[in-house]
C-alpha atoms as a PDB file:
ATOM      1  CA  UNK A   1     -23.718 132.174  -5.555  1.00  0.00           C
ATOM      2  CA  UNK A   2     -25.299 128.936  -7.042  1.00  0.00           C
ATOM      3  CA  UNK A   3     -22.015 128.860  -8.902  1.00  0.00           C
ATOM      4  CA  UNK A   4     -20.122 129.213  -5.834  1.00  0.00           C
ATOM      5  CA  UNK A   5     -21.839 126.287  -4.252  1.00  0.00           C
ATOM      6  CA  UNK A   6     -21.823 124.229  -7.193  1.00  0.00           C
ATOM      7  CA  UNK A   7     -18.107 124.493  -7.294  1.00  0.00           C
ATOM      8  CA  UNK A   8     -17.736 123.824  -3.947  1.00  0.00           C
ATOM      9  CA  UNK A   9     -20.071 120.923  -4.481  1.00  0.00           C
ATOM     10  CA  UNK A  10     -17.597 119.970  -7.510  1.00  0.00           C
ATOM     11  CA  UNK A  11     -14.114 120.766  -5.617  1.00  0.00           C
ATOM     12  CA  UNK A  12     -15.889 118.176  -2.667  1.00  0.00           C
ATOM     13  CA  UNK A  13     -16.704 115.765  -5.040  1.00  0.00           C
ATOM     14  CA  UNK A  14     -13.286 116.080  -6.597  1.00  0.00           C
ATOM     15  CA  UNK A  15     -11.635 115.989  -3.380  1.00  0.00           C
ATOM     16  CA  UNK A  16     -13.285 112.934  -2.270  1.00  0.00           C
ATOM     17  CA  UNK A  17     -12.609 111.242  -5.512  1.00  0.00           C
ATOM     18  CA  UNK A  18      -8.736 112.603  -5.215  1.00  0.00           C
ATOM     19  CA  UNK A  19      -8.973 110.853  -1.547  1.00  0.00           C
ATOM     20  CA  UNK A  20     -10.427 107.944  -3.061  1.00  0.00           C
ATOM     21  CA  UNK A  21      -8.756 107.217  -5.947  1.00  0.00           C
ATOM     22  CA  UNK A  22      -5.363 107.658  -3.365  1.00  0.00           C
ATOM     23  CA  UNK A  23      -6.559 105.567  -1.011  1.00  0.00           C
ATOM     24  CA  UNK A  24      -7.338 103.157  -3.766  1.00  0.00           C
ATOM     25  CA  UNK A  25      -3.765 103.986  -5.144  1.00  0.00           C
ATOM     26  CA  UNK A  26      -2.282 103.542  -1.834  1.00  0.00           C
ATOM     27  CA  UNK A  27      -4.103  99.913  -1.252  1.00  0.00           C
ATOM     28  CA  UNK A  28      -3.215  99.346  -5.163  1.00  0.00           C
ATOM     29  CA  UNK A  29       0.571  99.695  -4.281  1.00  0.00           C
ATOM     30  CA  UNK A  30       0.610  97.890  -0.558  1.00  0.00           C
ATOM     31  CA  UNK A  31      -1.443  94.991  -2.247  1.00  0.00           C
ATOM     32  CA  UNK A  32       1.638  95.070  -4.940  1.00  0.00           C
ATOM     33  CA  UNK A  33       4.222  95.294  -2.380  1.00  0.00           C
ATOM     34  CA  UNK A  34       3.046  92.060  -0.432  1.00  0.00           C
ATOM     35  CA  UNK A  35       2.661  90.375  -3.761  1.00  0.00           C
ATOM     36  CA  UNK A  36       6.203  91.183  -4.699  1.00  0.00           C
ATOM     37  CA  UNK A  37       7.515  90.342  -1.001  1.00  0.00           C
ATOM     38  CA  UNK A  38       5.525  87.304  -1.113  1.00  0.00           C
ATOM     39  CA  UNK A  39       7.052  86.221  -4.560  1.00  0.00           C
ATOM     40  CA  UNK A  40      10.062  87.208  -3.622  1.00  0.00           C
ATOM     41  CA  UNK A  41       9.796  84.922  -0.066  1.00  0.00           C
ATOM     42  CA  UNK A  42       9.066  81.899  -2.677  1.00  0.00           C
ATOM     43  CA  UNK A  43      11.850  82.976  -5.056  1.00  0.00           C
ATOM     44  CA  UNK A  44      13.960  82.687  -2.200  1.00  0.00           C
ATOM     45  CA  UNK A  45      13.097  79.386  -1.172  1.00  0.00           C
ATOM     46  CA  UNK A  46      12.806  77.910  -4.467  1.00  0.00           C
ATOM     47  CA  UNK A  47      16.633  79.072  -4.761  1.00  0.00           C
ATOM     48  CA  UNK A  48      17.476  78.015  -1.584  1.00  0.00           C
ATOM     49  CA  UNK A  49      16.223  74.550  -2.034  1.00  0.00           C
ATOM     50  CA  UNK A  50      17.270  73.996  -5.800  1.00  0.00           C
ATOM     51  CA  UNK A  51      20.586  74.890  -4.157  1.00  0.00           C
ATOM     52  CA  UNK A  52      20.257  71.957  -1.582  1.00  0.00           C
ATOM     53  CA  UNK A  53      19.016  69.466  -4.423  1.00  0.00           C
ATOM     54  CA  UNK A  54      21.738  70.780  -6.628  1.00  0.00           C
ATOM     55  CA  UNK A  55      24.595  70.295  -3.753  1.00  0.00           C
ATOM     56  CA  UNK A  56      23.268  67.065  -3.388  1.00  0.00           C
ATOM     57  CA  UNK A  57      23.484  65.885  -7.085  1.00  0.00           C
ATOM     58  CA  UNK A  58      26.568  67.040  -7.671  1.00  0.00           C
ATOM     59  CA  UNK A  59      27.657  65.176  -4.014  1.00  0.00           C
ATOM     60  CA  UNK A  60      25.657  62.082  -5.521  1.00  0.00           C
ATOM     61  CA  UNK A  61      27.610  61.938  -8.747  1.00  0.00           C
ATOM     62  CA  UNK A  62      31.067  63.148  -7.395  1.00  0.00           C
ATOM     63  CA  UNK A  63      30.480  60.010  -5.215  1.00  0.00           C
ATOM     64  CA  UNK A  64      29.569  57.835  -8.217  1.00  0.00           C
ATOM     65  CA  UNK A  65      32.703  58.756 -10.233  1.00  0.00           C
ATOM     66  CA  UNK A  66      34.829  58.372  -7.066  1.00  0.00           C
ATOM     67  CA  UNK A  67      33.091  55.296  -6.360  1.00  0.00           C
ATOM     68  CA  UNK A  68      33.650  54.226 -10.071  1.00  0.00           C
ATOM     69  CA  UNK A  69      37.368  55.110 -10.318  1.00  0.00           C
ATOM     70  CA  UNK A  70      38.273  53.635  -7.251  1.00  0.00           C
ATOM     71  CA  UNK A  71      36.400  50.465  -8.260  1.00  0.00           C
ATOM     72  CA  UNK A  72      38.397  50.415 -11.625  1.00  0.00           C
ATOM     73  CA  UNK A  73      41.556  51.260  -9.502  1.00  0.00           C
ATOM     74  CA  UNK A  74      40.552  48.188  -8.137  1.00  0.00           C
ATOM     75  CA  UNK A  75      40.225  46.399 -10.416  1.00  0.00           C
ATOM     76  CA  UNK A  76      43.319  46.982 -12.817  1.00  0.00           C
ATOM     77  CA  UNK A  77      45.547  46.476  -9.554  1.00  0.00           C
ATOM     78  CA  UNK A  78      43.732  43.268  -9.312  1.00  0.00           C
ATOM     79  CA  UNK A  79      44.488  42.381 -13.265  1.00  0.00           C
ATOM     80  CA  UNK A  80      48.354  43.353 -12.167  1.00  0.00           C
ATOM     81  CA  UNK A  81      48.015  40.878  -9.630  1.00  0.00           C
ATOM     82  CA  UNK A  82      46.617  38.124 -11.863  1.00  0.00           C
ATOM     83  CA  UNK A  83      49.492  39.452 -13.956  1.00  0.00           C
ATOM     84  CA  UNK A  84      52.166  39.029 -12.116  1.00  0.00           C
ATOM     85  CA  UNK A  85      50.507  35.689 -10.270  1.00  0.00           C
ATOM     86  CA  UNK A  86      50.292  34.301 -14.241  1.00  0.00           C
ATOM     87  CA  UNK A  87      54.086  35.475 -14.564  1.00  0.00           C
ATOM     88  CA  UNK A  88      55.198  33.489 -11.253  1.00  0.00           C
ATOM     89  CA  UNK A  89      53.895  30.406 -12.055  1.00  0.00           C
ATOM     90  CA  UNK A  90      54.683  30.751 -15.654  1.00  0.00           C
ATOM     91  CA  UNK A  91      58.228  30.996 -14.399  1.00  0.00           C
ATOM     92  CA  UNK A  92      58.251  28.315 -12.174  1.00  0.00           C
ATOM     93  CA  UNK A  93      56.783  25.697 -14.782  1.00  0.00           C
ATOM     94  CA  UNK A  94      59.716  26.818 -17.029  1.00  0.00           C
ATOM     95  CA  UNK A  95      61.736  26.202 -13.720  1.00  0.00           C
ATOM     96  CA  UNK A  96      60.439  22.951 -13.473  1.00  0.00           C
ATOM     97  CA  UNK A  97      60.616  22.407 -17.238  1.00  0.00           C
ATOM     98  CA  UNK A  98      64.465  22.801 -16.768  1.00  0.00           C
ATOM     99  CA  UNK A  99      65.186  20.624 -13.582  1.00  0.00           C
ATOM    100  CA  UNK A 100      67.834  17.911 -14.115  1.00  0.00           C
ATOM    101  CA  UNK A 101      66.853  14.301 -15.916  1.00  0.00           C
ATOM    102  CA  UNK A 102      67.753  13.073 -12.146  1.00  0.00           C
ATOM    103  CA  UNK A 103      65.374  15.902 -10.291  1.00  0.00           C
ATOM    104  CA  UNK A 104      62.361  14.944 -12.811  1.00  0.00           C
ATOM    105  CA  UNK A 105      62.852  11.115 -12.379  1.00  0.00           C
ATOM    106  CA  UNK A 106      62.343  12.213  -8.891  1.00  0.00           C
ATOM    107  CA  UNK A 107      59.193  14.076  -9.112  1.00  0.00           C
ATOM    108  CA  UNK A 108      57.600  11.802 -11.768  1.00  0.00           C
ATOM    109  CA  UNK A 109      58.503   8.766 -10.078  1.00  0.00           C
ATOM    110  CA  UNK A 110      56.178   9.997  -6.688  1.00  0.00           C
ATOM    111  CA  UNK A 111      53.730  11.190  -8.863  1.00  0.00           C
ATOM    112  CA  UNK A 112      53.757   7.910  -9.916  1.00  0.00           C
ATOM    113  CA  UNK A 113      53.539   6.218  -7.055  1.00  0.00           C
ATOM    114  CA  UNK A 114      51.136   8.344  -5.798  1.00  0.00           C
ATOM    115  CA  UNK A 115      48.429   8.163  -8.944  1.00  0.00           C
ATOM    116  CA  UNK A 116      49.106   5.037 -10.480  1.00  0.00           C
ATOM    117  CA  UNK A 117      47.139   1.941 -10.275  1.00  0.00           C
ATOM    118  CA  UNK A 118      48.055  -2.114 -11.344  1.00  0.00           C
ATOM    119  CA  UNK A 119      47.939  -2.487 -15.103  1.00  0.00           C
ATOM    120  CA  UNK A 120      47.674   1.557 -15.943  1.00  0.00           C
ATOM    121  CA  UNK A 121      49.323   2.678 -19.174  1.00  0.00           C
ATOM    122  CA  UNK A 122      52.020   5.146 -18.867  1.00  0.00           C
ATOM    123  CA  UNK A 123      52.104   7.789 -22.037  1.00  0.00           C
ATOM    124  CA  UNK A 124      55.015   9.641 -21.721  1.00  0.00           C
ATOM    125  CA  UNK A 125      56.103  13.190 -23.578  1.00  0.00           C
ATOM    126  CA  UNK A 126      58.473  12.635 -26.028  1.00  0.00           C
ATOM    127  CA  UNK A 127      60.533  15.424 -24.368  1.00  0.00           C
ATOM    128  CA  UNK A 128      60.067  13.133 -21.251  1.00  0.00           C
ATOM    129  CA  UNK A 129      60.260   9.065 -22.355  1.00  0.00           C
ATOM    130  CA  UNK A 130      63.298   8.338 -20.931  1.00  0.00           C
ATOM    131  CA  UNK A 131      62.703  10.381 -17.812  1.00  0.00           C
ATOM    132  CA  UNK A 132      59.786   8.838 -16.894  1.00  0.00           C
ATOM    133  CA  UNK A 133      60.971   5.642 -17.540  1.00  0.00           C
ATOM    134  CA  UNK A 134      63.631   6.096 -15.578  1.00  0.00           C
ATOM    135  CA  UNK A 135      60.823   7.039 -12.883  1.00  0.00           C
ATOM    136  CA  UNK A 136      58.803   3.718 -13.705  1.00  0.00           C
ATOM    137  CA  UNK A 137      61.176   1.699 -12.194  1.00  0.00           C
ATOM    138  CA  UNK A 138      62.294   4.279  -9.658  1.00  0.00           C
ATOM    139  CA  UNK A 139      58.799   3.923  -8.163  1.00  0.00           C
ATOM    140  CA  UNK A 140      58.536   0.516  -8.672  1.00  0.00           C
ATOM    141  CA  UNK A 141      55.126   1.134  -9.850  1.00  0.00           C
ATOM    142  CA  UNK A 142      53.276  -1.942 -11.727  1.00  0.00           C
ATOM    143  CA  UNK A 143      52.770   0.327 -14.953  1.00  0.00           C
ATOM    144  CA  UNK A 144      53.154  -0.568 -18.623  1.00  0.00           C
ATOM    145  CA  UNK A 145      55.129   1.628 -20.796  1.00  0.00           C
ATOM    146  CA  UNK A 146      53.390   2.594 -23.786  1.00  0.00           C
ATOM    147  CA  UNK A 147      55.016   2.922 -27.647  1.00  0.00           C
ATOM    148  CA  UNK A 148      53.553   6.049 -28.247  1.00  0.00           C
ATOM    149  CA  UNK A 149      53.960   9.422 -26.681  1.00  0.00           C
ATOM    150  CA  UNK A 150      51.669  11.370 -24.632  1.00  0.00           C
ATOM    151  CA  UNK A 151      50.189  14.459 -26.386  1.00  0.00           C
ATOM    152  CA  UNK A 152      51.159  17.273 -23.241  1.00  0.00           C
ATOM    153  CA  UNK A 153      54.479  18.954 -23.490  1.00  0.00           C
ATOM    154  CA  UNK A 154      56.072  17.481 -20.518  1.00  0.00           C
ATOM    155  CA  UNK A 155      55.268  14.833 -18.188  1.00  0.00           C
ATOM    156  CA  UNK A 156      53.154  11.707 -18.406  1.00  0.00           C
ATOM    157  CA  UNK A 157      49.692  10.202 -19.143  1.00  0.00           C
ATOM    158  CA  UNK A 158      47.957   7.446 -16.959  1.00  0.00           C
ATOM    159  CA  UNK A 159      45.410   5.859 -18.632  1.00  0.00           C
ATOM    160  CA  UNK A 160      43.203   3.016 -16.536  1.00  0.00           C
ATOM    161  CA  UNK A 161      40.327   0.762 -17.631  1.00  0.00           C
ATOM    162  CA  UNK A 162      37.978   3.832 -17.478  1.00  0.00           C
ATOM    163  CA  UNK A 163      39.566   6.908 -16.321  1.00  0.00           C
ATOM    164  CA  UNK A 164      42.842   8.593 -17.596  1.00  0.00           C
ATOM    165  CA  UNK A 165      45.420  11.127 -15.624  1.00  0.00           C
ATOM    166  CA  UNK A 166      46.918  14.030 -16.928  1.00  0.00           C
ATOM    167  CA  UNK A 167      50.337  13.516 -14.581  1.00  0.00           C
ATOM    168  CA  UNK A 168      52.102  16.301 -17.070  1.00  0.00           C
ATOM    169  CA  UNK A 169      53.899  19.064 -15.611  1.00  0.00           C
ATOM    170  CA  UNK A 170      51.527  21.502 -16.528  1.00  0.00           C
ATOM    171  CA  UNK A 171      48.594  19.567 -15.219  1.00  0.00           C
ATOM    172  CA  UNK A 172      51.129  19.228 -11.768  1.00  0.00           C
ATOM    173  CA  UNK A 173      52.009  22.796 -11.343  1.00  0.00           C
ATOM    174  CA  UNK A 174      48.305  23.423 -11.979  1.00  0.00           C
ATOM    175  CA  UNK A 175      46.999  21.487  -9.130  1.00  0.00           C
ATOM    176  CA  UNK A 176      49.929  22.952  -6.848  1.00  0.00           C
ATOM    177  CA  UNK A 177      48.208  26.374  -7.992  1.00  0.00           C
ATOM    178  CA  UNK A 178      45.135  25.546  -6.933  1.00  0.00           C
ATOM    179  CA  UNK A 179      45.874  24.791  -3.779  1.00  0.00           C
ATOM    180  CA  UNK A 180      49.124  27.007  -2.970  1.00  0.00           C
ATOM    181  CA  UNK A 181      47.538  30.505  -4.698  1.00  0.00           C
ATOM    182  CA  UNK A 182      46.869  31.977  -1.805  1.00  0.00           C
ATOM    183  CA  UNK A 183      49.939  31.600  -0.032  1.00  0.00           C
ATOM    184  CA  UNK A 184      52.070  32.890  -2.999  1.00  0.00           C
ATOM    185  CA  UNK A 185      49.648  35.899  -3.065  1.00  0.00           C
ATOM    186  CA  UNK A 186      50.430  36.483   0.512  1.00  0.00           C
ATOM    187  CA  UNK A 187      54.586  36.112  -0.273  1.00  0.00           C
ATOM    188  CA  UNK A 188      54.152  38.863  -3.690  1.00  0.00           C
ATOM    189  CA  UNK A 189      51.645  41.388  -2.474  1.00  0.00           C
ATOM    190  CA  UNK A 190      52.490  41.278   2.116  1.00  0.00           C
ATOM    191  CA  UNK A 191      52.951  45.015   3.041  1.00  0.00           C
ATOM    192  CA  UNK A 192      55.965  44.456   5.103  1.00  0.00           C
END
C-alpha cells in the first residue's frame, strides 16, 4: 500500500507538473502569439509608411523630370525663337543691303543729318562711297569726305574731335533691333 500511495503521490506530482508545464506551454505560446501580432502590427506600418515615402519620391522625381523637360522644352523653343528672330533680321539687313543707290542716299543722308556734327569726318564703305556722298550733299550736312574707306561692310563712319559713329548698316539695323525686338516678336510668334 506504501507503493500505492507513493504512486499516487508520483502520478500527483506528475499531474501537477503536466498542468504546469501546460500552463507554462500555454503562456509560452500566447506570449509568442502577441509577439508575432505585435511584429506583425509594426511590419505593417513600416510597409505602409515606406509605401507613403516611396509614393512620394517617385511623385518628387516624376515632378523633377517633368519639371526638367518642360524647362528644356522651354528653352529650345526659346533658341528657335532667337533662331528665327537672328534669321529675320539677318534677312532684312540683306534687304537693306540691296535697296536702290537712290533708297540708300535716302537713308544715309537722315542718318546723316541726324548724327553728324560741323567739321566730322565721313568714312564711307567702299561698297558705299558714292552713295553716301551722294547723301552728303543730300543732307546738306557740313561733313568732310574722307580719302579712305571705312572698315564696316556697308554704310559710313563719323569720326569727331573725340568720339566716332558707327552710322554702317549693320550698326543701323542693330539699333532698330534694339529697340523694335519686341514688336517683331509679337508679329512672328502672336497666336492668332
Amino acid at each position: 500500500m506504501a507503493n500505492a500511495s507513493a504512486d499516487n503521490l508520483i502520478e500527483r506530482i506528475l499531474s501537477e507538473a503536466r498542468d504546469t508545464a501546460a500552463h507554462i506551454l500555454a503562456e509560452a505560446e500566447k506570449q509568442c502569439n502577441d509577439i508575432r501580432s505585435e511584429q506583425e502590427k509594426r511590419i505593417a506600418q513600416n510597409a505602409e509608411s515606406l509605401s507613403k515615402t516611396r509614393a512620394i519620391q517617385v511623385k518628387e522625381i516624376l515632378d523633377g523630370a517633368e519639371t526638367r523637360a518642360r524647362l528644356e522644352g522651354q528653352k529650345e523653343a526659346l533658341a528657335d525663337k532667337r533662331d528665327l528672330l537672328d534669321k529675320a533680321f539677318a534677312s532684312a539687313y540683306e534687304a537693306l543691303c540691296n535697296q536702290s543707290s537712290e533708297e540708300l542716299s535716302q537713308l544715309f543722308a537722315s542718318v546723316l543729318k541726324k548724327e553728324a556734327e560741323k567739321g566730322d569726318m565721313v568714312f564711307a564703305a567702299e561698297k558705299d562711297k558714292a552713295t553716301v556722298e551722294k547723301a552728303v550733299k543730300m543732307s546738306g550736312a557740313d561733313v568732310i569726305m574722307a580719302d579712305e574707306c571705312a572698315s564696316c561692310e556697308r554704310g559710313f563712319i563719323l569720326r569727331g574731335k573725340s568720339y566716332e559713329k558707327n552710322c554702317s548698316l549693320k550698326a543701323v539695323l542693330d539699333v532698330l533691333r534694339d529697340s523694335e525686338e519686341t514688336k517683331v516678336a509679337e508679329i512672328l510668334f502672336s497666336k492668332q
